[in-house]
N, C-alpha and C. Protein backbone atom coordinates (compact mmCIF):
# COMPACT_ATOMS: atom_id res chain seq x y z
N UNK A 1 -185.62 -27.10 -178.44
CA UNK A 1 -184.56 -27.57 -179.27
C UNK A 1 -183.73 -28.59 -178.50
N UNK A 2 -183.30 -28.30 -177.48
CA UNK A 2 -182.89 -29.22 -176.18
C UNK A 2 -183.14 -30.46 -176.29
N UNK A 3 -184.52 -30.66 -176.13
CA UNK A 3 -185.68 -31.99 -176.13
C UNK A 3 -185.76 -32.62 -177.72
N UNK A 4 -185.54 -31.73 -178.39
CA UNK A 4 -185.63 -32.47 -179.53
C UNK A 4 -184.63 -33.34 -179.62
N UNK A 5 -183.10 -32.80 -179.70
CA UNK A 5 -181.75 -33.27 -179.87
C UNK A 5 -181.49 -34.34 -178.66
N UNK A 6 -182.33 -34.13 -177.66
CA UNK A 6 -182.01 -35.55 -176.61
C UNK A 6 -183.49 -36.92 -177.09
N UNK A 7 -184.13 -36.65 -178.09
CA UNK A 7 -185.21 -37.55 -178.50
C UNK A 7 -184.14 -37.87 -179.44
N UNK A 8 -183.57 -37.28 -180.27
CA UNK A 8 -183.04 -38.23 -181.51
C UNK A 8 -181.86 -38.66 -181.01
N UNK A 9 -181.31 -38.54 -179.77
CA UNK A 9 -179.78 -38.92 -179.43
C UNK A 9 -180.47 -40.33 -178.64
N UNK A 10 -182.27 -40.36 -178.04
CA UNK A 10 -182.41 -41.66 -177.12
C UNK A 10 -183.13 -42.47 -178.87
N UNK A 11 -183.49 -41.80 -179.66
CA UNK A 11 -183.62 -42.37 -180.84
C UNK A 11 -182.49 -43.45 -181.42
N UNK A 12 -181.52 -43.09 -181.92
CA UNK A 12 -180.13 -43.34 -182.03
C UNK A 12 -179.85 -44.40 -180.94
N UNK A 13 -179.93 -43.94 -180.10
CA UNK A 13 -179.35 -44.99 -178.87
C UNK A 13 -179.88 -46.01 -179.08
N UNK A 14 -181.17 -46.29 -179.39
CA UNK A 14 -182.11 -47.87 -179.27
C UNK A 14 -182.45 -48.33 -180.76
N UNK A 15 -182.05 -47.60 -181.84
CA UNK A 15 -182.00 -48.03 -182.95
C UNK A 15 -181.06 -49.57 -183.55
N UNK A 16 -180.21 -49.51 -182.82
CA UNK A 16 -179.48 -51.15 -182.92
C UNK A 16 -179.76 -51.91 -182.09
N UNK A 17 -180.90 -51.37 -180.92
CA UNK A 17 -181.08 -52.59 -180.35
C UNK A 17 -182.34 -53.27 -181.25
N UNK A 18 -183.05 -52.25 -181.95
CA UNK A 18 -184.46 -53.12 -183.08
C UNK A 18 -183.79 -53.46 -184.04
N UNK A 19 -182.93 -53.26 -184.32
CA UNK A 19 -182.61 -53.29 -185.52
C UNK A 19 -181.75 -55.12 -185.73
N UNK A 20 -181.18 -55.20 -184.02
CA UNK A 20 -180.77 -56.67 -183.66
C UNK A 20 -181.68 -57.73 -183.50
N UNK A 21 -182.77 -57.36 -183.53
CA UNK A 21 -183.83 -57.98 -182.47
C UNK A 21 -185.06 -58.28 -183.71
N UNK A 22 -184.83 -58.66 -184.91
CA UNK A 22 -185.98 -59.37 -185.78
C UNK A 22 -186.26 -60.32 -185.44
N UNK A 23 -187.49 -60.84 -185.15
CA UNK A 23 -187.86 -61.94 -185.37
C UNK A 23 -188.03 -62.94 -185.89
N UNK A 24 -187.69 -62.83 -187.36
CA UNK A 24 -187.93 -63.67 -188.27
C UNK A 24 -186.56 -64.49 -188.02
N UNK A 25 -185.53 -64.02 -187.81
CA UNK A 25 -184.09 -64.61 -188.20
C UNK A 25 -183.46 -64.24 -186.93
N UNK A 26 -184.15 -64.78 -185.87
CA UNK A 26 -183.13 -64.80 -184.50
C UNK A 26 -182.23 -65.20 -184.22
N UNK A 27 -181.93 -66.28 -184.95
CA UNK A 27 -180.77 -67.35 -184.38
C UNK A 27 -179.54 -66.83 -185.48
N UNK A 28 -180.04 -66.45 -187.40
CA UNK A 28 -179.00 -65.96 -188.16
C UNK A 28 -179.09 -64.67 -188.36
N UNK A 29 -177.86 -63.62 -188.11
CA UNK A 29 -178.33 -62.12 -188.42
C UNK A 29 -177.27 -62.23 -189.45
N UNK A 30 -178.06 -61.27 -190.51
CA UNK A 30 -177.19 -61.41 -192.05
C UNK A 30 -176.15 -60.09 -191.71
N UNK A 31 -175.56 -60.46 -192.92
CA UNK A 31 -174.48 -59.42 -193.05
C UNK A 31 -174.56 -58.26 -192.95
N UNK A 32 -175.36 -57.72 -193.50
CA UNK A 32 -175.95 -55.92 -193.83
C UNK A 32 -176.43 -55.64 -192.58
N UNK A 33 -177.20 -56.35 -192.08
CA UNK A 33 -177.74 -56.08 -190.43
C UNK A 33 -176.52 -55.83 -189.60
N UNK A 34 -175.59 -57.11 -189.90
CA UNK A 34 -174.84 -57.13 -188.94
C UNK A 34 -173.86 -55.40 -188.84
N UNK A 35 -173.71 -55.38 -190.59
CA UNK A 35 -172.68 -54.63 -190.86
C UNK A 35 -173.50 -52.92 -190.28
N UNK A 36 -174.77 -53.13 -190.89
CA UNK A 36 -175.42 -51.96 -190.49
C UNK A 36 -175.41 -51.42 -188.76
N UNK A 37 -175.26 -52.55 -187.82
CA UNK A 37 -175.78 -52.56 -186.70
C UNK A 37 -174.48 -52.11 -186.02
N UNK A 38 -173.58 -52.71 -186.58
CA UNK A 38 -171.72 -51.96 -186.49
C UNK A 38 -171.28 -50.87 -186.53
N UNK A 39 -172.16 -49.86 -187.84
CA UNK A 39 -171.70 -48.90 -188.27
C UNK A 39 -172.86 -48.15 -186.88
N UNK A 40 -173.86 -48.31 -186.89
CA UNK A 40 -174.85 -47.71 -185.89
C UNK A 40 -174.56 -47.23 -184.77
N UNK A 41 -173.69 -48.57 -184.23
CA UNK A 41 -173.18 -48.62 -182.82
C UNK A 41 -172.12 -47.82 -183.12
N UNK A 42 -171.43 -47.40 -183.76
CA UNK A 42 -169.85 -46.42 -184.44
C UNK A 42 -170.85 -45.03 -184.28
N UNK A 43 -171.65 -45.12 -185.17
CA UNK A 43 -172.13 -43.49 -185.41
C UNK A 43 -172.74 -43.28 -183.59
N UNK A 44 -173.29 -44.06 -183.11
CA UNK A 44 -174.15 -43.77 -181.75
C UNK A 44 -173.23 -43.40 -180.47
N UNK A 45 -171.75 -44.48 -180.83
CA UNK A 45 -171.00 -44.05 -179.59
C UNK A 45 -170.10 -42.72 -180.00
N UNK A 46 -169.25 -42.35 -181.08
CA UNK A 46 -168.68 -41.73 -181.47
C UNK A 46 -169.24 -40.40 -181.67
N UNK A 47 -170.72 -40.49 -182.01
CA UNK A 47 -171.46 -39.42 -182.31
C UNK A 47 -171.93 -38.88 -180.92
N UNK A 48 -172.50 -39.86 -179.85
CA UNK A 48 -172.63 -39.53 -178.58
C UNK A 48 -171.49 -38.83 -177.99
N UNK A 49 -170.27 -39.67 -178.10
CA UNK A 49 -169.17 -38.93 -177.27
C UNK A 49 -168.93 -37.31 -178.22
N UNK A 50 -168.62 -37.37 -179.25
CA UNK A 50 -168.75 -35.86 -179.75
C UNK A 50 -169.96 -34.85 -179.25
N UNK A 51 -170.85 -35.51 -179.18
CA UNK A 51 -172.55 -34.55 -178.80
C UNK A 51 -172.09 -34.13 -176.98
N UNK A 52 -171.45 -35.37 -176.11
CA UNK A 52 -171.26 -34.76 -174.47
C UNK A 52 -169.97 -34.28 -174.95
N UNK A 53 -169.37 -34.45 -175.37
CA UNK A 53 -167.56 -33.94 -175.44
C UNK A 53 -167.32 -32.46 -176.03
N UNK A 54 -168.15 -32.07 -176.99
CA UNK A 54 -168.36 -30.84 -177.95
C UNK A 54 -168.23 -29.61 -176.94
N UNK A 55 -169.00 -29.59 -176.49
CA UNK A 55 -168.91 -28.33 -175.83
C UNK A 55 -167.75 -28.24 -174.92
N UNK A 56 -167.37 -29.31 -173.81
CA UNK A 56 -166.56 -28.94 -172.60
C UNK A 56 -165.05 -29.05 -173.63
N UNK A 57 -164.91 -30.25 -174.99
CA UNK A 57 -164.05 -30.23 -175.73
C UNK A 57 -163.38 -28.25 -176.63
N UNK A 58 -164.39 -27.69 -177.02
CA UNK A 58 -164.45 -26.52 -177.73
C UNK A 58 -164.08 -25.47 -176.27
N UNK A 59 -164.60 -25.79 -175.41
CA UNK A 59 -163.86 -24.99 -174.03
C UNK A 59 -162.54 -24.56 -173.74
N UNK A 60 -162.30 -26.36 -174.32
CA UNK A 60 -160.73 -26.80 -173.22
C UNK A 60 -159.94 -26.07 -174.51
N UNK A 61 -160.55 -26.18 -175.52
CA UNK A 61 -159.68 -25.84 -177.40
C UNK A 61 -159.22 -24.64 -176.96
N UNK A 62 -160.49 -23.78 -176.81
CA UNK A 62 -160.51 -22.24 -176.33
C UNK A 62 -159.48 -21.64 -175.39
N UNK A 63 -159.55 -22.50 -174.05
CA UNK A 63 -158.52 -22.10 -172.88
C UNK A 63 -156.98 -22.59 -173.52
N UNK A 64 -156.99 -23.59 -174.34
CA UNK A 64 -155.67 -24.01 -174.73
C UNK A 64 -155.24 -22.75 -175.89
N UNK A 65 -156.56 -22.17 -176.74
CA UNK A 65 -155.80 -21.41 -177.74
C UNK A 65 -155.97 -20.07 -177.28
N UNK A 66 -156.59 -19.87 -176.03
CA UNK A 66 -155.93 -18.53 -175.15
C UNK A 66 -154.37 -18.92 -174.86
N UNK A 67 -154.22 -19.98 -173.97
CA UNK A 67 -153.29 -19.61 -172.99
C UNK A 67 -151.77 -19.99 -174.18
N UNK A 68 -152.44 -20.82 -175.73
CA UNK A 68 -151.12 -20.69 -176.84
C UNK A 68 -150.95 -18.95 -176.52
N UNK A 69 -151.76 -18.24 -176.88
CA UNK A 69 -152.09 -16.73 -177.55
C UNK A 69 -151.37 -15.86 -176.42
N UNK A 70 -151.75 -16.34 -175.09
CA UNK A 70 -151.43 -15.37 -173.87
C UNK A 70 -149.56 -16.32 -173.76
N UNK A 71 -149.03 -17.61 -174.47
CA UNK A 71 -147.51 -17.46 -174.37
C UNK A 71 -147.23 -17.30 -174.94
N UNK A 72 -147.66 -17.01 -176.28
CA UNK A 72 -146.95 -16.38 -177.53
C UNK A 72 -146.83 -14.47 -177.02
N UNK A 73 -147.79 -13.95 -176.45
CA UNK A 73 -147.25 -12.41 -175.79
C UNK A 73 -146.59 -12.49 -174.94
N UNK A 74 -146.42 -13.18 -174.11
CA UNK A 74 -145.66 -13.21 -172.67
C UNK A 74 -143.85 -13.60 -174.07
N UNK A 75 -143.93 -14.53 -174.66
CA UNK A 75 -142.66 -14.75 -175.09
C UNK A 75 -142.01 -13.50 -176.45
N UNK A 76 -142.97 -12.77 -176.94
CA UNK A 76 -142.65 -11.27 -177.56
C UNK A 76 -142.49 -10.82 -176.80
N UNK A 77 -143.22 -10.51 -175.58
CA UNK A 77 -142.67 -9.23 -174.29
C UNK A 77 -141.53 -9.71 -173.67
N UNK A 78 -141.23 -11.12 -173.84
CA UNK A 78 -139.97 -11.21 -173.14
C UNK A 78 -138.58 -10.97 -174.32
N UNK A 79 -138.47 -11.27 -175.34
CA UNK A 79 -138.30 -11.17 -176.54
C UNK A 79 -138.03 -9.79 -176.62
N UNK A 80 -138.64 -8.84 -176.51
CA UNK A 80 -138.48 -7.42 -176.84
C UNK A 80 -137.77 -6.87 -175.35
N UNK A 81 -138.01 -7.64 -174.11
CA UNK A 81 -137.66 -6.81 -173.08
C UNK A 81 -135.76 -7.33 -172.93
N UNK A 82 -136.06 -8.72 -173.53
CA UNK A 82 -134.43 -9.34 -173.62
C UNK A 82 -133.62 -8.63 -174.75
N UNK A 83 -134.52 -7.78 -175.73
CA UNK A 83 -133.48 -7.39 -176.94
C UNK A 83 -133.26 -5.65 -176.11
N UNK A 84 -134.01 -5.27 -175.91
CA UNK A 84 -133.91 -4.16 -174.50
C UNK A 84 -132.57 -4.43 -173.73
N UNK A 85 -132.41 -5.47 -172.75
CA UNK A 85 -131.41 -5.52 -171.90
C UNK A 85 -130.23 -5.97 -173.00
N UNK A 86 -129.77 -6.70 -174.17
CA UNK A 86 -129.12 -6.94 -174.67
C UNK A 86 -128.33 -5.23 -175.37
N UNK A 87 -129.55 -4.39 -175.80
CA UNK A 87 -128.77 -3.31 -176.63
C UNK A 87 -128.10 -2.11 -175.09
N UNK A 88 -129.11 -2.57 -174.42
CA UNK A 88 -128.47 -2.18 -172.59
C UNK A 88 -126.81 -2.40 -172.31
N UNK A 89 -127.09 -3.65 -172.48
CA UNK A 89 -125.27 -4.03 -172.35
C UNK A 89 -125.02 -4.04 -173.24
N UNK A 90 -125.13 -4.20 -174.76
CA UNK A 90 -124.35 -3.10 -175.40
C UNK A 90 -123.58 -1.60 -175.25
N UNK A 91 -124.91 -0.85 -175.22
CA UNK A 91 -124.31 0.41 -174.42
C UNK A 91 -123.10 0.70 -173.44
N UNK A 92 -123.67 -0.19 -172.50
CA UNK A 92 -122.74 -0.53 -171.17
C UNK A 92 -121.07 -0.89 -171.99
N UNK A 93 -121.17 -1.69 -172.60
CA UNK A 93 -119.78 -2.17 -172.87
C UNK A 93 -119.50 -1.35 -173.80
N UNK A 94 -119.93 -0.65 -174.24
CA UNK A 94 -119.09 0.46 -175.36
C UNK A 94 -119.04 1.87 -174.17
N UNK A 95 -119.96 2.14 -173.37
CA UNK A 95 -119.64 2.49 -172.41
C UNK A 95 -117.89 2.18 -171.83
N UNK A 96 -117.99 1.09 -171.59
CA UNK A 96 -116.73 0.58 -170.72
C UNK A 96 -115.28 0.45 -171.39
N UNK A 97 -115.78 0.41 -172.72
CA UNK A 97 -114.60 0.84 -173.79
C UNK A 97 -114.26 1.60 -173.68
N UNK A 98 -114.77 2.82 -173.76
CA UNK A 98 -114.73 4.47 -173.55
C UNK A 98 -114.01 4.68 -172.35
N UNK A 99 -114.36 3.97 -170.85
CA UNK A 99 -113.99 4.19 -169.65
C UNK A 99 -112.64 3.91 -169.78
N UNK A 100 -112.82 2.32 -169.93
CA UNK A 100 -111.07 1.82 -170.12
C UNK A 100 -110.18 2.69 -170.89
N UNK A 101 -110.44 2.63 -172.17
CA UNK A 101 -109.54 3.86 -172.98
C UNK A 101 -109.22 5.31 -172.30
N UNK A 102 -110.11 5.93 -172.07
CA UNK A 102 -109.72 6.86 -170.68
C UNK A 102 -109.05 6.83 -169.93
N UNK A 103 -109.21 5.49 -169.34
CA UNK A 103 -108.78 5.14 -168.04
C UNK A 103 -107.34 5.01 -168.47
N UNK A 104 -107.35 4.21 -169.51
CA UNK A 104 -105.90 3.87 -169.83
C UNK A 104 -104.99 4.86 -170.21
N UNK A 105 -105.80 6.11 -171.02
CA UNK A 105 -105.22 7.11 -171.82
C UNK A 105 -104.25 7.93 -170.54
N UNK A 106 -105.36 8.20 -169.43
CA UNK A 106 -105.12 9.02 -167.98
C UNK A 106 -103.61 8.24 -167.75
N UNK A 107 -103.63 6.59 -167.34
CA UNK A 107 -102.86 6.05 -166.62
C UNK A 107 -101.43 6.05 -167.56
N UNK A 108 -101.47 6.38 -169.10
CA UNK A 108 -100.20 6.54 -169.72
C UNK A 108 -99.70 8.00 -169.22
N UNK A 109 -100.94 8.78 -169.52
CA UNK A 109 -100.01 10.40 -168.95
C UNK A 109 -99.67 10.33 -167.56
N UNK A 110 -100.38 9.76 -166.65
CA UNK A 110 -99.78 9.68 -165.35
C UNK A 110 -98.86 9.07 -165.45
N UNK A 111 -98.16 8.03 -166.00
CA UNK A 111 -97.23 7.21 -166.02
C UNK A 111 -96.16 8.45 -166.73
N UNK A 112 -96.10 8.73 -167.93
CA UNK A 112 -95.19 9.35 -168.43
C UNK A 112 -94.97 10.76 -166.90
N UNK A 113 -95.75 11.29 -166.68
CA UNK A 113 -95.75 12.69 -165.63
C UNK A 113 -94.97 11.72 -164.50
N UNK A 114 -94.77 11.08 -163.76
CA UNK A 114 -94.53 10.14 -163.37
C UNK A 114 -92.89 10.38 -163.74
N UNK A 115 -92.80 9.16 -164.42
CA UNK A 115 -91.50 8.98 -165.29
C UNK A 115 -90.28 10.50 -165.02
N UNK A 116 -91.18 11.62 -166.14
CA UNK A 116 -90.60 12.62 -165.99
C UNK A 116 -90.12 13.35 -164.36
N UNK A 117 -91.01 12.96 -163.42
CA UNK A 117 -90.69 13.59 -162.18
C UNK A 117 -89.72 12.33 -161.82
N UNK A 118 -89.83 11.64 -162.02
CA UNK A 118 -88.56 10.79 -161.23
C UNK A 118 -87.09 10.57 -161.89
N UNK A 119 -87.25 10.98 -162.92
CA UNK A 119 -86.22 11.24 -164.03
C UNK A 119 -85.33 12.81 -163.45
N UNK A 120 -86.37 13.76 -163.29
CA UNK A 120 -86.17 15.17 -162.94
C UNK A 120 -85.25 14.63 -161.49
N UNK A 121 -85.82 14.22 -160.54
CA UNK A 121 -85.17 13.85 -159.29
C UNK A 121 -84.01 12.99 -159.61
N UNK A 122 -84.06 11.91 -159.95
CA UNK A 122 -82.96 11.51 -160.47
C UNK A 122 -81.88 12.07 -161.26
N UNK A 123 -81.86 13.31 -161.71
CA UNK A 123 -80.89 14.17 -162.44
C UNK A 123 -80.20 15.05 -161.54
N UNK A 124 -81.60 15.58 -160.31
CA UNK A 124 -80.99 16.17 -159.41
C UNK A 124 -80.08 15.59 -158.37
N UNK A 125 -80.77 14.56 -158.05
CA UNK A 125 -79.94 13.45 -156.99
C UNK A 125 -78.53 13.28 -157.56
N UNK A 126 -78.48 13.01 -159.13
CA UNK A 126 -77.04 12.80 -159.75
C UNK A 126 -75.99 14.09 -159.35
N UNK A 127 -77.06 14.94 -159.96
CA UNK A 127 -75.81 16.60 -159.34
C UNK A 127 -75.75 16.66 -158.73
N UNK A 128 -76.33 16.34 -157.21
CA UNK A 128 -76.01 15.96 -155.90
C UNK A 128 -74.63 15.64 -155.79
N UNK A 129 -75.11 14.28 -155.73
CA UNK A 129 -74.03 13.04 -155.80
C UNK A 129 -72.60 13.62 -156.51
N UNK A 130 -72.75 14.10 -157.50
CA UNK A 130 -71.40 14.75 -158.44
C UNK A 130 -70.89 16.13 -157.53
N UNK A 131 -71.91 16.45 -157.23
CA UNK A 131 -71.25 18.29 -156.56
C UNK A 131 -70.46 17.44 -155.33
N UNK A 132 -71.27 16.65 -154.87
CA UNK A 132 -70.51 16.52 -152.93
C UNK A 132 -69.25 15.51 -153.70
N UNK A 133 -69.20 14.51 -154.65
CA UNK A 133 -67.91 13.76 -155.11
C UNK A 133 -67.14 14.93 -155.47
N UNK A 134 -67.65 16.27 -156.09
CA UNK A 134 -66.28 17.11 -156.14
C UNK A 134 -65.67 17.86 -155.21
N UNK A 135 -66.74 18.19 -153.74
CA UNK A 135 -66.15 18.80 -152.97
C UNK A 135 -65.19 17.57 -151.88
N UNK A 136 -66.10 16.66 -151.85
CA UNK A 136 -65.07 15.50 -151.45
C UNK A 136 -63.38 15.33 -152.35
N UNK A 137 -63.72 14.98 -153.41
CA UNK A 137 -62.38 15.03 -154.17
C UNK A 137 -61.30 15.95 -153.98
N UNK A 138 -61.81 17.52 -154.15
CA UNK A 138 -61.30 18.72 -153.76
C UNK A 138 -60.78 18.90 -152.60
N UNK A 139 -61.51 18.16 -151.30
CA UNK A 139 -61.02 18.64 -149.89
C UNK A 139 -60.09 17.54 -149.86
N UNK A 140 -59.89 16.33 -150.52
CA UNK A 140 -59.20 15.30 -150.31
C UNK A 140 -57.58 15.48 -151.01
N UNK A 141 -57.91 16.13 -152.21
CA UNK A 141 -56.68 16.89 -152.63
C UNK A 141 -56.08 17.86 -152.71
N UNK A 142 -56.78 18.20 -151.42
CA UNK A 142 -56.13 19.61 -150.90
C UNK A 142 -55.23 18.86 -149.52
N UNK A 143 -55.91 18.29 -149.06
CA UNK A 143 -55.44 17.44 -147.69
C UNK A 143 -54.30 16.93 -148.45
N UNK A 144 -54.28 16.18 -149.55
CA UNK A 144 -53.04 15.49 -149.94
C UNK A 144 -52.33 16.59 -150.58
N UNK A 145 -52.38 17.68 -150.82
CA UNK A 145 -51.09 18.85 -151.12
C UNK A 145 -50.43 19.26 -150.08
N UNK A 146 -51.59 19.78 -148.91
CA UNK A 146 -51.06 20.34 -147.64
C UNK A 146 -49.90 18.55 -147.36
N UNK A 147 -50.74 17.58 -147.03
CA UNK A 147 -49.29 16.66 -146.95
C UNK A 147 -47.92 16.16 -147.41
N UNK A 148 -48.09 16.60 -148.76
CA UNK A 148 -46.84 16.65 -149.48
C UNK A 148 -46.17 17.92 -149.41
N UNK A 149 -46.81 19.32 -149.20
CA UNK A 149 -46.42 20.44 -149.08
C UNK A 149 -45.33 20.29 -147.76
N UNK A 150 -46.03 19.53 -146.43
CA UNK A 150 -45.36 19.00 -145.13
C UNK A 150 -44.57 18.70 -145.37
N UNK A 151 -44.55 17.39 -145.94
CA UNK A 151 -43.47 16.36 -146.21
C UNK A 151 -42.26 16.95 -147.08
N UNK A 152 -42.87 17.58 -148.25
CA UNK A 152 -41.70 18.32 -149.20
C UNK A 152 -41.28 19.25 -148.14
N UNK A 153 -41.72 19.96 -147.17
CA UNK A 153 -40.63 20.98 -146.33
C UNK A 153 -39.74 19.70 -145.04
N UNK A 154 -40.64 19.03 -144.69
CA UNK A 154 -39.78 18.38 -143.77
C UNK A 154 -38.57 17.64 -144.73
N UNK A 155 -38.96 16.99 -146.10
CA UNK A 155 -37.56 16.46 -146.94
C UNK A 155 -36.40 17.63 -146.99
N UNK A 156 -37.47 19.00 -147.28
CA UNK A 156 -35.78 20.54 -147.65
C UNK A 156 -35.46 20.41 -146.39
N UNK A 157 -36.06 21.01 -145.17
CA UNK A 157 -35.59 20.75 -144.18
C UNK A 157 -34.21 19.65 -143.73
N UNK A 158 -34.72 18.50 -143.95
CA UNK A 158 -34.08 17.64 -142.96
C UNK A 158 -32.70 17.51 -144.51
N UNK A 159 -32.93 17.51 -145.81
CA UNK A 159 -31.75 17.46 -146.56
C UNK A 159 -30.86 18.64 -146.02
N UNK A 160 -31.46 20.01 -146.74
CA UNK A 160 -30.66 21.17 -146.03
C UNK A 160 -29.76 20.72 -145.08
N UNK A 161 -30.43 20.31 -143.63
CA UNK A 161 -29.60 20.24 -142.40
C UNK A 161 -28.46 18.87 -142.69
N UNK A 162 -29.08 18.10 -143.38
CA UNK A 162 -27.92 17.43 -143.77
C UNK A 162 -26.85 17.83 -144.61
N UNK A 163 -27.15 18.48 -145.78
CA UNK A 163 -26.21 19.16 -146.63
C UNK A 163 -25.40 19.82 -145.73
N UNK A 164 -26.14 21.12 -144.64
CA UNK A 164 -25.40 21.87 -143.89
C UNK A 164 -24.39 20.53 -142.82
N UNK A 165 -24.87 20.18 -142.45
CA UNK A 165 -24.03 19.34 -141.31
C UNK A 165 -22.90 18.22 -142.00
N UNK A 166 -23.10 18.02 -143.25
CA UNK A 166 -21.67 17.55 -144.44
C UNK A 166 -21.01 18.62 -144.95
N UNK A 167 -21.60 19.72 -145.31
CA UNK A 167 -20.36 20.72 -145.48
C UNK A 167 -19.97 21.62 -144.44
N UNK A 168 -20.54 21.63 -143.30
CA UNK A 168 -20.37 22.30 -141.93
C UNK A 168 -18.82 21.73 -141.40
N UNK A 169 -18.11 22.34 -141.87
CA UNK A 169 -16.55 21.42 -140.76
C UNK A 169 -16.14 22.97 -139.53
N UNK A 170 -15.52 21.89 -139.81
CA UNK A 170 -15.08 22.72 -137.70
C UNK A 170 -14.72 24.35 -138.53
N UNK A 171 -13.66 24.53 -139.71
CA UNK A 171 -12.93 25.02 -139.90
C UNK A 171 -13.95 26.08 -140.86
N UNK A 172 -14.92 25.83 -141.60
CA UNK A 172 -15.93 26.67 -142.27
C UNK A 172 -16.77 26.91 -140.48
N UNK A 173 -16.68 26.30 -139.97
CA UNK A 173 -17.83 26.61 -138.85
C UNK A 173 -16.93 27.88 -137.79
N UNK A 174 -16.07 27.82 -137.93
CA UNK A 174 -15.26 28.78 -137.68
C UNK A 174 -14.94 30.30 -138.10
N UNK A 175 -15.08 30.20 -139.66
CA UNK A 175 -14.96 31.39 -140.71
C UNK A 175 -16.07 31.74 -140.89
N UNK A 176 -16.91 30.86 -140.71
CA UNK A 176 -18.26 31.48 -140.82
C UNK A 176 -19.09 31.97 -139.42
N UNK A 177 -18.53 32.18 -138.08
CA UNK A 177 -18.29 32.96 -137.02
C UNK A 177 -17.54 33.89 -137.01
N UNK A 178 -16.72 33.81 -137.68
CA UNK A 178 -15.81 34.79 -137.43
C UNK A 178 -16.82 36.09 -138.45
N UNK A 179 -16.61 35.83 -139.28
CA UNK A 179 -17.58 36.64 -140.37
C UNK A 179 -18.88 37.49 -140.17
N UNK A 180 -19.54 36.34 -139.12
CA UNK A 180 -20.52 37.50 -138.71
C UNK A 180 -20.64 38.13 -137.78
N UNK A 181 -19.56 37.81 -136.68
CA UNK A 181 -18.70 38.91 -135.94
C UNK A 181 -18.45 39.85 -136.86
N UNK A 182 -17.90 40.19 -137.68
CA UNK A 182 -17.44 41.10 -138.25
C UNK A 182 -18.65 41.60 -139.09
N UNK A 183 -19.61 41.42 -139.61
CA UNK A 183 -20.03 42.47 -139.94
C UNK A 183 -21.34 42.55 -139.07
N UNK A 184 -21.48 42.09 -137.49
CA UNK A 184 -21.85 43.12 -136.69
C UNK A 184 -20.96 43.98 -136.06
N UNK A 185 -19.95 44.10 -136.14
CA UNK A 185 -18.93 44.76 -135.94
C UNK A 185 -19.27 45.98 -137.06
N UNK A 186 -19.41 46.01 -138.08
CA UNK A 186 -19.50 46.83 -139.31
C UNK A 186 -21.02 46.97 -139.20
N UNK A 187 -21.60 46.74 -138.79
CA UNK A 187 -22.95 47.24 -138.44
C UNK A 187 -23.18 48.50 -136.88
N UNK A 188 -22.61 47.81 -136.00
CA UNK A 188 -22.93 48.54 -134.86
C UNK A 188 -21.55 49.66 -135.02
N UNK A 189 -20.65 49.81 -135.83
CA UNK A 189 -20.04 50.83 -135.73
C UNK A 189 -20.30 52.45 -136.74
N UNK A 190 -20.91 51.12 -137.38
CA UNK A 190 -21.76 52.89 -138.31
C UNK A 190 -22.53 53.66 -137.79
N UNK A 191 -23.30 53.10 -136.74
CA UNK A 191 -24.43 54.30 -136.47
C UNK A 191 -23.38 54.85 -134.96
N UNK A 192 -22.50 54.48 -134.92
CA UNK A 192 -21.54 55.40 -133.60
C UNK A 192 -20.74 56.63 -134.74
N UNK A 193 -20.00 56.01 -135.49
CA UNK A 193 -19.41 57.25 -136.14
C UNK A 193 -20.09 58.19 -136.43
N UNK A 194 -21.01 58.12 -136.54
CA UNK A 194 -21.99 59.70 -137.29
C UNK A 194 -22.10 60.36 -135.85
């Protein structure tokens, strides 16, 4: 079969060269010859290059409509492995919603627990602050009674002795010696008479 198909392809091949080559009309080749000898040389080269090209052509078709076939799977497997990592981080970020909200929920009660303990201290620190301002206040106005208490005896005092030393005359300072002569006189004689 081989030998046959390379007899009609060296057939073909030398068919426009007889077909150029009449004798009768060497010098004019008519139209139909010419036109025939055109189309010949079309079918011989075109048909030749398809007859060597066919096979290594249907090869290259083949490896090209594997390796379409083998990137059309490679781009579904990537396709399915990218919708994979996409519903992945999905997860993840509703994940992280969850965390944060937690996180946040925790950091309000710590904050309020928080709050309340420093509030609590701060109430105590105030009664602090208020108890020692009253014992301060208290010892301070006690200090200022005891000083006016002073002062009000040193004022009776020192008036008294003035009062006494303006109504003190020689002549009351006199009667009023004499007087208590007399009733130690009337004292130390009672307990002799008995």
């Amino acid at each position: 079969m081989f030998r046959t198909k390379r007899n009609l392809a060296l057939f073909i091949f030398l068919l426009p060269l007889l077909l150029g080559f009449s004798p009768a009309e060497e010098s004019h080749a008519s139209p139909l010859a010419d036109l025939l000898g055109k189309t010949v040389n079309f079918i011989i080269l075109f048909g030749g290059l398809g007859f060597l090209l066919a096979k290594p052509l249907r090869k290259y078709l083949a490896e090209i409509g594997l390796s379409v076939a083998k990137t059309i799977q490679e781009t579904k497997r990537a396709q399915t492995d990218a919708e994979k990592r996409l519903q992945s981080f999905q997860e993840r970020m509703q994940g992280l919603e969850m965390e944060v909200r937690k996180i946040k929920g925790e950091g309000e009660e710590a904050g309020e627990g928080e709050k309340a303990r420093v509030l609590a201290l701060a109430r105590q620190e105030s009664e602090k602050i208020k108890s020692f301002a009253a014992q301060e206040i208290e010892a301070l106005s006690e200090s200022a009674r005891a000083e006016l208490k002073e002062h009000a005896a040193e004022m009776a005092v020192s008036l008294a002795r003035a009062n006494i030393e303006r109504r003190l005359t020689p002549e009351l300072h006199s009667h009023l010696i004499d007087e208590s002569i007399r009733r130690l006189e009337t004292l130390y004689e009672k307990p002799h008479s008995r």
